[in-house]
C-alpha atoms as a PDB file:
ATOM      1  CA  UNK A   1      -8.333  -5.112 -27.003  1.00  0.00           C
ATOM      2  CA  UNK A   2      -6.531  -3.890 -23.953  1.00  0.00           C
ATOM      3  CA  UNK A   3      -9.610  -4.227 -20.238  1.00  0.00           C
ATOM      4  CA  UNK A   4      -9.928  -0.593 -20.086  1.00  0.00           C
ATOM      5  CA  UNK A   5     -11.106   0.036 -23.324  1.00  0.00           C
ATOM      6  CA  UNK A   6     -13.273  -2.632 -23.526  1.00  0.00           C
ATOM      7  CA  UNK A   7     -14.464  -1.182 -20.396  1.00  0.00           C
ATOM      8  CA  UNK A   8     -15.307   2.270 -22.565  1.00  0.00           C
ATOM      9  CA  UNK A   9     -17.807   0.014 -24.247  1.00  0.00           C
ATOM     10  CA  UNK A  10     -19.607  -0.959 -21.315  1.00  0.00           C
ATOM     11  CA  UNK A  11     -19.187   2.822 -19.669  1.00  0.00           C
ATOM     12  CA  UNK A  12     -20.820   3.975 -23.353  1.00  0.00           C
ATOM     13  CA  UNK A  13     -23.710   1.460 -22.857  1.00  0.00           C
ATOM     14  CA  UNK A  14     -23.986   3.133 -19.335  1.00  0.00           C
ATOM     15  CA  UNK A  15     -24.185   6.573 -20.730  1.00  0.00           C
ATOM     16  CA  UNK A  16     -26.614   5.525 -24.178  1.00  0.00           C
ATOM     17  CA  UNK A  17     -29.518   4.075 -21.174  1.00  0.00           C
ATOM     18  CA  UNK A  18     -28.797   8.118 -19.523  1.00  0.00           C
ATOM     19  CA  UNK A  19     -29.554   9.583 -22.829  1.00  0.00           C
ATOM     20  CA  UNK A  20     -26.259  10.464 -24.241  1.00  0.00           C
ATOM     21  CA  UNK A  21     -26.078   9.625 -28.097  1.00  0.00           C
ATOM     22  CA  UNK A  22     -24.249   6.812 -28.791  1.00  0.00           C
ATOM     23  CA  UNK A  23     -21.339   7.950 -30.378  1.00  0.00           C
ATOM     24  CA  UNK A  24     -21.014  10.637 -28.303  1.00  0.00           C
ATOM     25  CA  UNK A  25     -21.268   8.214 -25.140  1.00  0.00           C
ATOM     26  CA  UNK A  26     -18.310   5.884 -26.485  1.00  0.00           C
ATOM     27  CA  UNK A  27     -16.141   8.811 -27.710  1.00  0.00           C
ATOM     28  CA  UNK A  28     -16.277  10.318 -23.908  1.00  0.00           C
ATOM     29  CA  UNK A  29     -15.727   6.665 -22.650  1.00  0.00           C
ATOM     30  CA  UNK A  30     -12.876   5.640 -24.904  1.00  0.00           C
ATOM     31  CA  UNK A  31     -11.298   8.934 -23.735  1.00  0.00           C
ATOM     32  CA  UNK A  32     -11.835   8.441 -20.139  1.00  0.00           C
ATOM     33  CA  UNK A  33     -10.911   4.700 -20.610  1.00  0.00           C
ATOM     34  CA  UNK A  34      -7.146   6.108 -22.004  1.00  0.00           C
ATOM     35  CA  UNK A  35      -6.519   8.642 -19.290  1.00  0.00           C
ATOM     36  CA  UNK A  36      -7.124   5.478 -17.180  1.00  0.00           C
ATOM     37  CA  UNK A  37      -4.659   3.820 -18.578  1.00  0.00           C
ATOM     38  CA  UNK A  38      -2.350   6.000 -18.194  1.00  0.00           C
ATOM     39  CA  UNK A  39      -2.496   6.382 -14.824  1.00  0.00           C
ATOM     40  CA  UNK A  40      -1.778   2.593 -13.874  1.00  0.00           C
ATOM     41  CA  UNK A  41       1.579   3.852 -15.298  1.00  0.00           C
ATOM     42  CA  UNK A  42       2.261   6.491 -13.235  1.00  0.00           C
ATOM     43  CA  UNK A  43       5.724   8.487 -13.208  1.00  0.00           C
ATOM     44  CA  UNK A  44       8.359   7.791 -10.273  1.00  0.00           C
ATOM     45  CA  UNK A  45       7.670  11.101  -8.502  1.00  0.00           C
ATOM     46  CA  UNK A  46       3.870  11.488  -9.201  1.00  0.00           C
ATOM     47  CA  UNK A  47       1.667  13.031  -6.500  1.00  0.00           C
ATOM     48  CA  UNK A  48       0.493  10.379  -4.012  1.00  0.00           C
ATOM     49  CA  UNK A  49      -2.537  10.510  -4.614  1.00  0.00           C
ATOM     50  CA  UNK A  50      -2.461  10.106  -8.201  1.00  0.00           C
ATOM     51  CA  UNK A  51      -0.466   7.247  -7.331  1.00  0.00           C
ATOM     52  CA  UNK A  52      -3.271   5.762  -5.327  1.00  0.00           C
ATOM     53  CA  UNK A  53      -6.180   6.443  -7.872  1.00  0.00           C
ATOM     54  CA  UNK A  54      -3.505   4.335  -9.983  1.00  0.00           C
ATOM     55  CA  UNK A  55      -3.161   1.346  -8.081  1.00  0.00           C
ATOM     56  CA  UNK A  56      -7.285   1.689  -7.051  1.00  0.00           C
ATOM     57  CA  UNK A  57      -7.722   1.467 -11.240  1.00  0.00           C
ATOM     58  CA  UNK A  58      -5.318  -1.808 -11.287  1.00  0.00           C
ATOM     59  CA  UNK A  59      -7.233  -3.697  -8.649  1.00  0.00           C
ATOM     60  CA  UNK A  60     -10.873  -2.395 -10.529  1.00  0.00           C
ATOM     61  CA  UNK A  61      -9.594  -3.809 -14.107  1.00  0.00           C
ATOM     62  CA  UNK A  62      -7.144  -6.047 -12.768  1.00  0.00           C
ATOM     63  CA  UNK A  63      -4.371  -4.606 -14.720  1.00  0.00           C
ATOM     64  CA  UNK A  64      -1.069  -5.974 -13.715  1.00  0.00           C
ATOM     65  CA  UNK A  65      -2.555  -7.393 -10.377  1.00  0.00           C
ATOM     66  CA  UNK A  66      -5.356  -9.552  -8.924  1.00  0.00           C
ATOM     67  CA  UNK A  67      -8.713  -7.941  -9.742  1.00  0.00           C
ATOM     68  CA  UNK A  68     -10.291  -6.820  -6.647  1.00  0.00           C
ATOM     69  CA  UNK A  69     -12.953  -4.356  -6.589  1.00  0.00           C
ATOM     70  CA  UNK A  70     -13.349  -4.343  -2.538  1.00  0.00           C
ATOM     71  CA  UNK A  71     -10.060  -2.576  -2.528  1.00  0.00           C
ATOM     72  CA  UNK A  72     -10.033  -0.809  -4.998  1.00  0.00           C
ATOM     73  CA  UNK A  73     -13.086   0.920  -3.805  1.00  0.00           C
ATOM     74  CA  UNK A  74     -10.807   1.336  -0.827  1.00  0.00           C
ATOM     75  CA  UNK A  75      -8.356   2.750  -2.205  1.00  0.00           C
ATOM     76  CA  UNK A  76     -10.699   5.054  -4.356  1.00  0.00           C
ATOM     77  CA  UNK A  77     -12.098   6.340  -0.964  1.00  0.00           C
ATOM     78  CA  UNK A  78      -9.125   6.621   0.623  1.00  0.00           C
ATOM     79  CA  UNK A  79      -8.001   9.201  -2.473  1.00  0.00           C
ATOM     80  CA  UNK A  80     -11.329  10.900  -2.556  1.00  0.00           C
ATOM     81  CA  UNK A  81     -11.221  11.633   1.440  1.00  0.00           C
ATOM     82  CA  UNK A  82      -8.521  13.855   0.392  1.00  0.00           C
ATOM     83  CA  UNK A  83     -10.014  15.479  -2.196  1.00  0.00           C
ATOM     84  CA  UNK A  84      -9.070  13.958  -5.655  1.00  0.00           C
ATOM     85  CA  UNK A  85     -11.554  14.559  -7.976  1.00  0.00           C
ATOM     86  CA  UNK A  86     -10.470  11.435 -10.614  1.00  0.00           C
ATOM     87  CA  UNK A  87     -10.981   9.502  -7.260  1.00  0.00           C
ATOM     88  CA  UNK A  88     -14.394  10.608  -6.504  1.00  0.00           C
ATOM     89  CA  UNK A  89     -15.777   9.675 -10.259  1.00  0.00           C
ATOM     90  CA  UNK A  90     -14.151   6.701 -10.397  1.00  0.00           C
ATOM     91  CA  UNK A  91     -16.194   5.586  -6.741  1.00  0.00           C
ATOM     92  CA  UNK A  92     -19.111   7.357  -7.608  1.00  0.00           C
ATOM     93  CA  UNK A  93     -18.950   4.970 -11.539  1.00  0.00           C
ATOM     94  CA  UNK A  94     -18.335   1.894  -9.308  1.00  0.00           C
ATOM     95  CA  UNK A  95     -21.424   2.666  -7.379  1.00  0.00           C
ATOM     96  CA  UNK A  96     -23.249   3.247 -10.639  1.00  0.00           C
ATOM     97  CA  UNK A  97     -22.967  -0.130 -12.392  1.00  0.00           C
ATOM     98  CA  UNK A  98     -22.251  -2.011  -9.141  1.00  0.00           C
ATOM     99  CA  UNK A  99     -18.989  -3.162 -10.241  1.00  0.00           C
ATOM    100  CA  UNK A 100     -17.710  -5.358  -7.719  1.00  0.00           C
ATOM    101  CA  UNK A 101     -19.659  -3.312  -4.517  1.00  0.00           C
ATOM    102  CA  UNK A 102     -23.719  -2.937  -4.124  1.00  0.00           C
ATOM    103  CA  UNK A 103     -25.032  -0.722  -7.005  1.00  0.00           C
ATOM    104  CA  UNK A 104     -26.455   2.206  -5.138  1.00  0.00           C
ATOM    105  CA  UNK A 105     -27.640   5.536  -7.548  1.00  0.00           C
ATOM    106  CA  UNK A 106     -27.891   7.612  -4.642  1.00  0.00           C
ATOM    107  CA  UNK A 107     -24.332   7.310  -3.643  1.00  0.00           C
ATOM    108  CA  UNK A 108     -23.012   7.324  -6.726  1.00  0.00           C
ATOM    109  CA  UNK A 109     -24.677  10.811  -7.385  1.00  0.00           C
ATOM    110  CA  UNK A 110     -23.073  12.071  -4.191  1.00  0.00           C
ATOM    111  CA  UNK A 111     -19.868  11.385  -5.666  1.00  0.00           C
ATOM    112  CA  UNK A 112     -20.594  12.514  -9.053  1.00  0.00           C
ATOM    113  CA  UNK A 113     -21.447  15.816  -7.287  1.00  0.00           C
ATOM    114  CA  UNK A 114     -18.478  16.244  -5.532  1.00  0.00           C
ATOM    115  CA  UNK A 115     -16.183  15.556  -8.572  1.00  0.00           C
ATOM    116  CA  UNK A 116     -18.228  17.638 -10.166  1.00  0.00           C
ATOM    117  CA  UNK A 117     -17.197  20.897  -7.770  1.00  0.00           C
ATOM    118  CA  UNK A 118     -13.856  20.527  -9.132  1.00  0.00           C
ATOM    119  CA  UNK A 119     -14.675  20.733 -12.432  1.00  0.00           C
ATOM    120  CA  UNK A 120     -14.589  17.082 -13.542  1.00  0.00           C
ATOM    121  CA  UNK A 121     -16.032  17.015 -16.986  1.00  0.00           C
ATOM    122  CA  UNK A 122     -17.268  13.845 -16.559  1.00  0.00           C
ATOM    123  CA  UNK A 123     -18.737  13.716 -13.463  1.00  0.00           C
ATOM    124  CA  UNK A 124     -20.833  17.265 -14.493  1.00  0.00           C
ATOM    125  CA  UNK A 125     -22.458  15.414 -17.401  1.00  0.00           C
ATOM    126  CA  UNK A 126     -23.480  12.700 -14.745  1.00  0.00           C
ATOM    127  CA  UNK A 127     -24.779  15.273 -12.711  1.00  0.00           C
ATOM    128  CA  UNK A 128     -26.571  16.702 -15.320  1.00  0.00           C
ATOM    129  CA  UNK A 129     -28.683  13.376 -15.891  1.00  0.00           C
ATOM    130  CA  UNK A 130     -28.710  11.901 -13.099  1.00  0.00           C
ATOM    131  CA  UNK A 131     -29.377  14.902 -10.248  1.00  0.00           C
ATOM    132  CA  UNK A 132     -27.345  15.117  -6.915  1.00  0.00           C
ATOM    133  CA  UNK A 133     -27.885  13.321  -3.261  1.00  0.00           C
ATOM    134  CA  UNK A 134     -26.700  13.971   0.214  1.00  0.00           C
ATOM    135  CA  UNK A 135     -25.731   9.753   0.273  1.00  0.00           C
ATOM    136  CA  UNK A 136     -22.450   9.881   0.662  1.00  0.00           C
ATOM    137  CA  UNK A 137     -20.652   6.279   1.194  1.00  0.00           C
ATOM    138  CA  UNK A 138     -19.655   5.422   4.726  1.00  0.00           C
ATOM    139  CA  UNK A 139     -16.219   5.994   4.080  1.00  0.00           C
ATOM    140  CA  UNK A 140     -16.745   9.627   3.328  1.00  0.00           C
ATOM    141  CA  UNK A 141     -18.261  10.433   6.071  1.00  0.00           C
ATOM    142  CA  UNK A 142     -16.400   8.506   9.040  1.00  0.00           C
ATOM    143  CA  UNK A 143     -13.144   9.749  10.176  1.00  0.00           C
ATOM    144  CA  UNK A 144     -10.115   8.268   8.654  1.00  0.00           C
ATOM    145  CA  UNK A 145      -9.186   4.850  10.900  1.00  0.00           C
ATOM    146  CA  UNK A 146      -6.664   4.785  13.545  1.00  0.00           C
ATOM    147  CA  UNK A 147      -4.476   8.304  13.284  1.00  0.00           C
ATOM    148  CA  UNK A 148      -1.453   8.065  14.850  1.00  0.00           C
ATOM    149  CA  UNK A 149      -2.054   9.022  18.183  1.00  0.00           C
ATOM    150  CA  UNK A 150      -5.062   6.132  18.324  1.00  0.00           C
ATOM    151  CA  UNK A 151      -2.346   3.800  17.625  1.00  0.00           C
ATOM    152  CA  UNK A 152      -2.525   1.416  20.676  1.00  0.00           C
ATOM    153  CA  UNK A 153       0.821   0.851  22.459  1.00  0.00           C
ATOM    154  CA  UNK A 154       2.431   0.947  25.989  1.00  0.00           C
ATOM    155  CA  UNK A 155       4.928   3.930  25.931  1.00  0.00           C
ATOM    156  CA  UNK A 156       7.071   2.295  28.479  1.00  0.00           C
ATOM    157  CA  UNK A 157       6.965  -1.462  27.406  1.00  0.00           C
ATOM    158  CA  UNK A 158       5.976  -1.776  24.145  1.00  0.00           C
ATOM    159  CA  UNK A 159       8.969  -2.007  21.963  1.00  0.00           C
ATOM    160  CA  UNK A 160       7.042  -0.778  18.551  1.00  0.00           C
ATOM    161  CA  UNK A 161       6.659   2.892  20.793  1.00  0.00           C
ATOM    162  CA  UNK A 162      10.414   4.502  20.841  1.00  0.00           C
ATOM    163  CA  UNK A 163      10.662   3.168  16.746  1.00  0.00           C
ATOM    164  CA  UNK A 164       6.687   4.938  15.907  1.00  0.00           C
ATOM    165  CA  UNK A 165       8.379   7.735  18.315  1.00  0.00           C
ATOM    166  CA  UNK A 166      11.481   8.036  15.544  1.00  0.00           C
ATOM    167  CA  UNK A 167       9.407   7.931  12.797  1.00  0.00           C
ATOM    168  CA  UNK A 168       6.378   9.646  13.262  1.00  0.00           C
ATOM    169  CA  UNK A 169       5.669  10.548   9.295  1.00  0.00           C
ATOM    170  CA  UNK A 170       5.712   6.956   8.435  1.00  0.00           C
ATOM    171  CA  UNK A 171       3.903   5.463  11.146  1.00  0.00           C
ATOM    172  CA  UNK A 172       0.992   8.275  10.233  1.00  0.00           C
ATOM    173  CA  UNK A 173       1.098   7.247   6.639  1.00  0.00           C
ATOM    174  CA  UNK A 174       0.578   3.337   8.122  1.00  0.00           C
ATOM    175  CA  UNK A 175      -2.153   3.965  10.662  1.00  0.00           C
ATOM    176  CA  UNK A 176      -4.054   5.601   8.067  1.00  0.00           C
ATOM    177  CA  UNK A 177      -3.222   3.313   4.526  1.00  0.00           C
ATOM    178  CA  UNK A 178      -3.324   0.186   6.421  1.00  0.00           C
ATOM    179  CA  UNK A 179      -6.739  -0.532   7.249  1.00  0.00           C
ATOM    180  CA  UNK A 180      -8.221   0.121   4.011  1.00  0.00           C
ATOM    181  CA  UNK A 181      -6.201  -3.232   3.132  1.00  0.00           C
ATOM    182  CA  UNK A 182      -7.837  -4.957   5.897  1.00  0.00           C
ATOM    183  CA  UNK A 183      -4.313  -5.567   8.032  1.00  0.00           C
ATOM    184  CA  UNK A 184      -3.743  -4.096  11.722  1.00  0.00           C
ATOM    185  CA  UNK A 185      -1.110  -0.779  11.464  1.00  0.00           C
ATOM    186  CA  UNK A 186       0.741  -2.777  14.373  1.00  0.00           C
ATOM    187  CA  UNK A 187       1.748  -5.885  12.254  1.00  0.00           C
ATOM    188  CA  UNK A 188       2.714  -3.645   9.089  1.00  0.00           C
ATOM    189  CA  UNK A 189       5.185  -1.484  11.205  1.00  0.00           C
ATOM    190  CA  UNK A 190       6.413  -4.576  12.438  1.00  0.00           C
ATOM    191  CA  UNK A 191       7.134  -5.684   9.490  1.00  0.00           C
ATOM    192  CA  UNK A 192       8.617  -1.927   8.475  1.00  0.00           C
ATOM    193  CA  UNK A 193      10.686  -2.205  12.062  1.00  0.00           C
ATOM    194  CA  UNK A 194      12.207  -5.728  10.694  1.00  0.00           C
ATOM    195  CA  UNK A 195      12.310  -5.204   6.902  1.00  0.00           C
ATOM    196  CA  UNK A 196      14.055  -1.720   6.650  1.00  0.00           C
ATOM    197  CA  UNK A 197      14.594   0.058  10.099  1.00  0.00           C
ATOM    198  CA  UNK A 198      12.173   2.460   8.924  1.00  0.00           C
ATOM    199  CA  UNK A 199      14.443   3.510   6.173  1.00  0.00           C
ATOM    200  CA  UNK A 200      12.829   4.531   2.954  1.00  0.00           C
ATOM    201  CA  UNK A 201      16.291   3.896   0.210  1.00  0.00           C
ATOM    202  CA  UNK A 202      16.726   0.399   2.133  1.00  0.00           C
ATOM    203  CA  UNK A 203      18.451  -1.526  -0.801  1.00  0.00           C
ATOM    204  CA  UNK A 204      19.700  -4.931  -0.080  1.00  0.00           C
ATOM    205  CA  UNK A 205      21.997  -7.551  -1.482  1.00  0.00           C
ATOM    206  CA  UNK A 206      18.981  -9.177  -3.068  1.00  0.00           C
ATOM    207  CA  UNK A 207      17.691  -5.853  -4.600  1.00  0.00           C
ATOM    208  CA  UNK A 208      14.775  -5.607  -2.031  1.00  0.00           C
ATOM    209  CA  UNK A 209      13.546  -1.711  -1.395  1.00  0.00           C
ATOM    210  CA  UNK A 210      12.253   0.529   0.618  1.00  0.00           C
ATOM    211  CA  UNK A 211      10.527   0.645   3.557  1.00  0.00           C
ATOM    212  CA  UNK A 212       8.912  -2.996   2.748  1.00  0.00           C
ATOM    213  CA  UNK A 213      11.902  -4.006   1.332  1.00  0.00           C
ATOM    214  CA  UNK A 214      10.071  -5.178  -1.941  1.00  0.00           C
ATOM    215  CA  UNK A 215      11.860  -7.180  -4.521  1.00  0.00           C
ATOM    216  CA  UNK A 216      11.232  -6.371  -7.935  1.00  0.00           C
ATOM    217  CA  UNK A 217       9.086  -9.367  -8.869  1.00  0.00           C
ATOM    218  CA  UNK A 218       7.082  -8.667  -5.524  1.00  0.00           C
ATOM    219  CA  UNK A 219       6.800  -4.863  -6.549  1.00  0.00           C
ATOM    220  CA  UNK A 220       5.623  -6.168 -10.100  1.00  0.00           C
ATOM    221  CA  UNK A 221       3.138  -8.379  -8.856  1.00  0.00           C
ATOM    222  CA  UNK A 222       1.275  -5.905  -6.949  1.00  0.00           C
ATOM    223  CA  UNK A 223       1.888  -2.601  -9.257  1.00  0.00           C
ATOM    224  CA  UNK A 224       4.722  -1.306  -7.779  1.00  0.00           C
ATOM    225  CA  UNK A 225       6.316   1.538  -9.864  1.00  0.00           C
ATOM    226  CA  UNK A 226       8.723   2.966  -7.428  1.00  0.00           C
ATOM    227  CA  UNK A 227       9.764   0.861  -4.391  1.00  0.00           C
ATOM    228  CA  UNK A 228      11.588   3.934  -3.042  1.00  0.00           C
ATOM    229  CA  UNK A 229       8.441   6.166  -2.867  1.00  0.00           C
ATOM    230  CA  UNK A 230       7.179   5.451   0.692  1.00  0.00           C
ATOM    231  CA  UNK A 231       3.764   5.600  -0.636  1.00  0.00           C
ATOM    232  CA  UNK A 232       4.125   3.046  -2.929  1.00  0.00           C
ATOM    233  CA  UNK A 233       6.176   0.720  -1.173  1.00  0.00           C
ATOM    234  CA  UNK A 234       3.899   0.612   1.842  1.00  0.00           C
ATOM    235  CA  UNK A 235       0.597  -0.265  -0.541  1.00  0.00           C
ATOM    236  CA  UNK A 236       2.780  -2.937  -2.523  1.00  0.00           C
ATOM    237  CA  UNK A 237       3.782  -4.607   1.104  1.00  0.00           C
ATOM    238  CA  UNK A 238       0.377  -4.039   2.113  1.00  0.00           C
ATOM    239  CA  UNK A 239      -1.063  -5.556  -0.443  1.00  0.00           C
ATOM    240  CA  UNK A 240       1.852  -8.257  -0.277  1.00  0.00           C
ATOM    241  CA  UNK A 241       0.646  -9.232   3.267  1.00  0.00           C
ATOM    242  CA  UNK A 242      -2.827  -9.034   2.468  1.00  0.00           C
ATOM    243  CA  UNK A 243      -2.742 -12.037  -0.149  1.00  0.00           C
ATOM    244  CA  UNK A 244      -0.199 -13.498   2.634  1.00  0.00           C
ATOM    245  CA  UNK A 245      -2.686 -13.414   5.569  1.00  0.00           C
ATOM    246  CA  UNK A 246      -5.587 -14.809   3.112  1.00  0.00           C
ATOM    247  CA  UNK A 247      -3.149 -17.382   2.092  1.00  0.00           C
ATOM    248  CA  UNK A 248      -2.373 -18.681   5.366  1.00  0.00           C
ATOM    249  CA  UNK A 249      -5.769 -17.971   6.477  1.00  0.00           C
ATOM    250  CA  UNK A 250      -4.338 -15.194   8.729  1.00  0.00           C
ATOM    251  CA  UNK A 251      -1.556 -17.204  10.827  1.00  0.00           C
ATOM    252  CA  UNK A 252       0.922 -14.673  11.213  1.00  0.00           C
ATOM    253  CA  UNK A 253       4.064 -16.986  11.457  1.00  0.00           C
ATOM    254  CA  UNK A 254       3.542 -18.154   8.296  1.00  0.00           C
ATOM    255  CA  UNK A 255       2.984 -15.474   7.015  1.00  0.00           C
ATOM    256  CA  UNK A 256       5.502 -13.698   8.135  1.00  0.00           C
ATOM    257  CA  UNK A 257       7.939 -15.934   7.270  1.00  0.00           C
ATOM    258  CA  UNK A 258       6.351 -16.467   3.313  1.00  0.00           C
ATOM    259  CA  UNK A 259       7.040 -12.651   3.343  1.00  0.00           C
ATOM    260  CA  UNK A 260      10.721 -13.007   4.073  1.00  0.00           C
ATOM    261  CA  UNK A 261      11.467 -16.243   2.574  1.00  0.00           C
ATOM    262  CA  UNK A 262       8.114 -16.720  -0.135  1.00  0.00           C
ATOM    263  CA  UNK A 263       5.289 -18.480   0.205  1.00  0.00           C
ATOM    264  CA  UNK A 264       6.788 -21.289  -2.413  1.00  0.00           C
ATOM    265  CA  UNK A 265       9.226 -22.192   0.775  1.00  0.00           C
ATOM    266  CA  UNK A 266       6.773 -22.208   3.396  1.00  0.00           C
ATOM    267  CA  UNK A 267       4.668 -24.582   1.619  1.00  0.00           C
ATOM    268  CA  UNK A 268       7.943 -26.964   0.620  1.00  0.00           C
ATOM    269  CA  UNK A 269       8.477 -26.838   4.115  1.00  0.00           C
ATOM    270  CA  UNK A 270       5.110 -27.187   5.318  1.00  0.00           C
ATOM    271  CA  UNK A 271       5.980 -24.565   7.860  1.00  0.00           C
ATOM    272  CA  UNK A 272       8.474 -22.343   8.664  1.00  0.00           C
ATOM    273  CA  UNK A 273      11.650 -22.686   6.859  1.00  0.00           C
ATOM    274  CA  UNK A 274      14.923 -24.142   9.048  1.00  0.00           C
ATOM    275  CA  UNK A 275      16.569 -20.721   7.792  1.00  0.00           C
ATOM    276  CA  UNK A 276      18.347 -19.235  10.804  1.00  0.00           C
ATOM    277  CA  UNK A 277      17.305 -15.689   9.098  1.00  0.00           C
ATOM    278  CA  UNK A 278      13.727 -16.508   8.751  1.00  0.00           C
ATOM    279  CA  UNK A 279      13.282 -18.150  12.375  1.00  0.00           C
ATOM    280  CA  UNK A 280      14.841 -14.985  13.763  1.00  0.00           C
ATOM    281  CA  UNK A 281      12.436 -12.352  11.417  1.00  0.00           C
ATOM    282  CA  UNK A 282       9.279 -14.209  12.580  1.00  0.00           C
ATOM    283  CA  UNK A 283      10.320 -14.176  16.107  1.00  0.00           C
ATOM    284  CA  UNK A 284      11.224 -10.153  15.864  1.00  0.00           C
ATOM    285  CA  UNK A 285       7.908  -9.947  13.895  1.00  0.00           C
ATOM    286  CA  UNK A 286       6.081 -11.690  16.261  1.00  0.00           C
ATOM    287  CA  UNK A 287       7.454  -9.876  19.671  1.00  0.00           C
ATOM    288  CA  UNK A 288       6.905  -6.156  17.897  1.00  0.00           C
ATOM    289  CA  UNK A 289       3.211  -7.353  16.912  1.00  0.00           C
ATOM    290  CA  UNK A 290       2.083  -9.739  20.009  1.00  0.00           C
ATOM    291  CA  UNK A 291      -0.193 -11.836  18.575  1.00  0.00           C
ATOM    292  CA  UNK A 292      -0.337 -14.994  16.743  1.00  0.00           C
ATOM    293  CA  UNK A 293      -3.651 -14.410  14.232  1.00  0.00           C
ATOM    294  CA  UNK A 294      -4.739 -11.786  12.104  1.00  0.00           C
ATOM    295  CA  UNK A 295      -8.449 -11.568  10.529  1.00  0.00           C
ATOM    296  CA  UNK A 296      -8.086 -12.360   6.669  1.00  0.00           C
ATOM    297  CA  UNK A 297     -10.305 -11.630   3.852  1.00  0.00           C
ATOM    298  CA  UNK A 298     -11.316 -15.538   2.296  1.00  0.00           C
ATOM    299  CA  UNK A 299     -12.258 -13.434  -0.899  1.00  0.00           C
ATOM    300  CA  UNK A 300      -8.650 -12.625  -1.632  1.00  0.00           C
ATOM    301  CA  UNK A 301      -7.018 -16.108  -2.551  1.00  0.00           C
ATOM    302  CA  UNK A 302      -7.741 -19.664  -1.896  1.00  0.00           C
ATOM    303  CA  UNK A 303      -6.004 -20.934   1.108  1.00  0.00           C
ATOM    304  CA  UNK A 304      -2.417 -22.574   0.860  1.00  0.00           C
ATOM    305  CA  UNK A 305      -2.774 -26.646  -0.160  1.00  0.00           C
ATOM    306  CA  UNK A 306      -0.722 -27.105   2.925  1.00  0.00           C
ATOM    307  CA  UNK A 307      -2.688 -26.292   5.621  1.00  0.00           C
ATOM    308  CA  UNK A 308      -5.604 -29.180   4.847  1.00  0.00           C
ATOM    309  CA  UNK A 309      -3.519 -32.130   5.506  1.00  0.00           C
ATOM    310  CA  UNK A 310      -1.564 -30.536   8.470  1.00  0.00           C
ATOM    311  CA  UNK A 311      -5.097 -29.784  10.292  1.00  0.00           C
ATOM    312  CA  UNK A 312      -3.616 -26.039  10.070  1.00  0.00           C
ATOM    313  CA  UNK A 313      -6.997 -24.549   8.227  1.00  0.00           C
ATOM    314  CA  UNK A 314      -8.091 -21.642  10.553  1.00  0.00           C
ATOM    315  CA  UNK A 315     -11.743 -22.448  12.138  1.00  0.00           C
END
């Protein structure tokens, strides 16, 4: 039985303790449970935020991609900022049962209130048994993190200003996705500067894409639909670097270079690869970012074998 219907199941048993009949409880559930699943497949030109309430279901269920409640939350937040009422139930649930963040009732009933002004069927009959609150989640209520003009660089020596200068749309779109994946705006339009120029149809001779210049497995792994939607490239790559950072236990040259040449090298290697290419994209990588370590989130993935022996292991 496919995770989001079995999820109905537990959503019903949710519902039943409220006081909504049984049957009636699993019938909204199951129904709920297959509009979910629909939207993890999203179609190539599908608003961007129904794209992100897409990939913020994946990481909840772990559909396609390594289940991670933190961010999806995240990415649920980031969606319901904006307005998307699908986003705001699905938070508001999450806060309900605790499912994968602190169970708190009286946030989840400020979300189920807000869906609930737009109409969301679902989130009325919550309101109806559970009430409303004022407890909105911290991420409601603070302003969205680092905007563009926050974005800290030197406009007459840094060399990441006269590129975010060119491309102000996409470096708006990475100040404000980028944190909510736990990596710095700065390294992920380095990466962007390096990868693609800042050119959303990149294609090269290895069929990488977009802005992040994804290859299909990499887009696969991290529920990727359309590498040439800027929306969706950027949270694949972010993603991407995310589990690279954890991996390497946030040294940045290795990382960087697992993200050009794979992680599977770097580890043969022990280090970075002798690939003329791959010395030259961390060193560009490195310059546009200017720093050597990036915080990582130990939760994601278990550190890479190699760095025990070599005394790499961050302290």
């Amino acid at each position: 039985m496919p995770r989001v219907v079995t999820d109905a199941y537990r959503r019903s048993a949710s519902l039943g303790r409220l006081g909504v009949p049984v049957v009636v409880a699993l019938a909204l559930s199951t129904s709920l449970a297959c509009a979910a699943a629909e939207l993890v497949a999203p179609a190539p030109e599908a608003d961007p935020l129904a794209t992100l309430v897409a990939q913020a279901l994946a990481f909840e269920h772990g559909e396609g991609v390594a289940k991670d409640p933190a961010l999806a939350a995240s990415l649920y937040c980031e969606a319901a900022r904006d307005g998307n009422a699908e986003a705001q139930y699905s938070l508001g649930w999450m806060y309900m049962n605790g499912r994968g963040i602190e169970r708190d009732q009286d946030k989840a009933a400020a979300m189920f209130a807000l869906a609930a002004k737009s109409g969301h069927a679902y989130a009325l009959r919550m309101v109806e048994r559970i009430g409303t609150s004022d407890a909105l989640p911290e991420c409601m209520t603070s302003q969205k993190p680092l905007e563009f003009a926050a974005l800290p660089f030197d406009r007459d020596h840094d060399p990441l200003a006269p590129l975010i200068d060119r491309h102000q749309t996409i470096a708006q779109l990475v100040s404000r996705v980028a944190p909510g994946f736990g990596i710095d705006p700065r390294l992920a339009l380095a990466v962007i500067a390096v990868e693609s120029n800042f050119e959303p149809r990149a294609q090269s001779i290895k069929n990488a894409r977009g802005l992040m210049q994804l290859i299909p497995e990499t887009a696969t792994r991290f529920n990727v639909k359309n590498a040439f939607d800027i929306h969706d490239n950027v949270r694949g790559g972010l993603s991407y670097l995310r589990w690279l950072l954890a991996y390497y236990e946030g040294r940045v040259e290795l990382a960087a270079a697992a993200y050009n040449a794979g992680e599977a090298t770097v580890d043969r290697y022990r280090g970075i690869p002798p690939y003329p290419e791959t010395r030259d994209y961390v060193k560009r990588v490195l310059k546009l970012f200017r720093g050597d370590s990036h915080p990582f989130d130990a939760r994601v993935v278990a550190p890479s074998p190699m760095l025990v022996p070599t005394g790499l292991r961050a302290r």
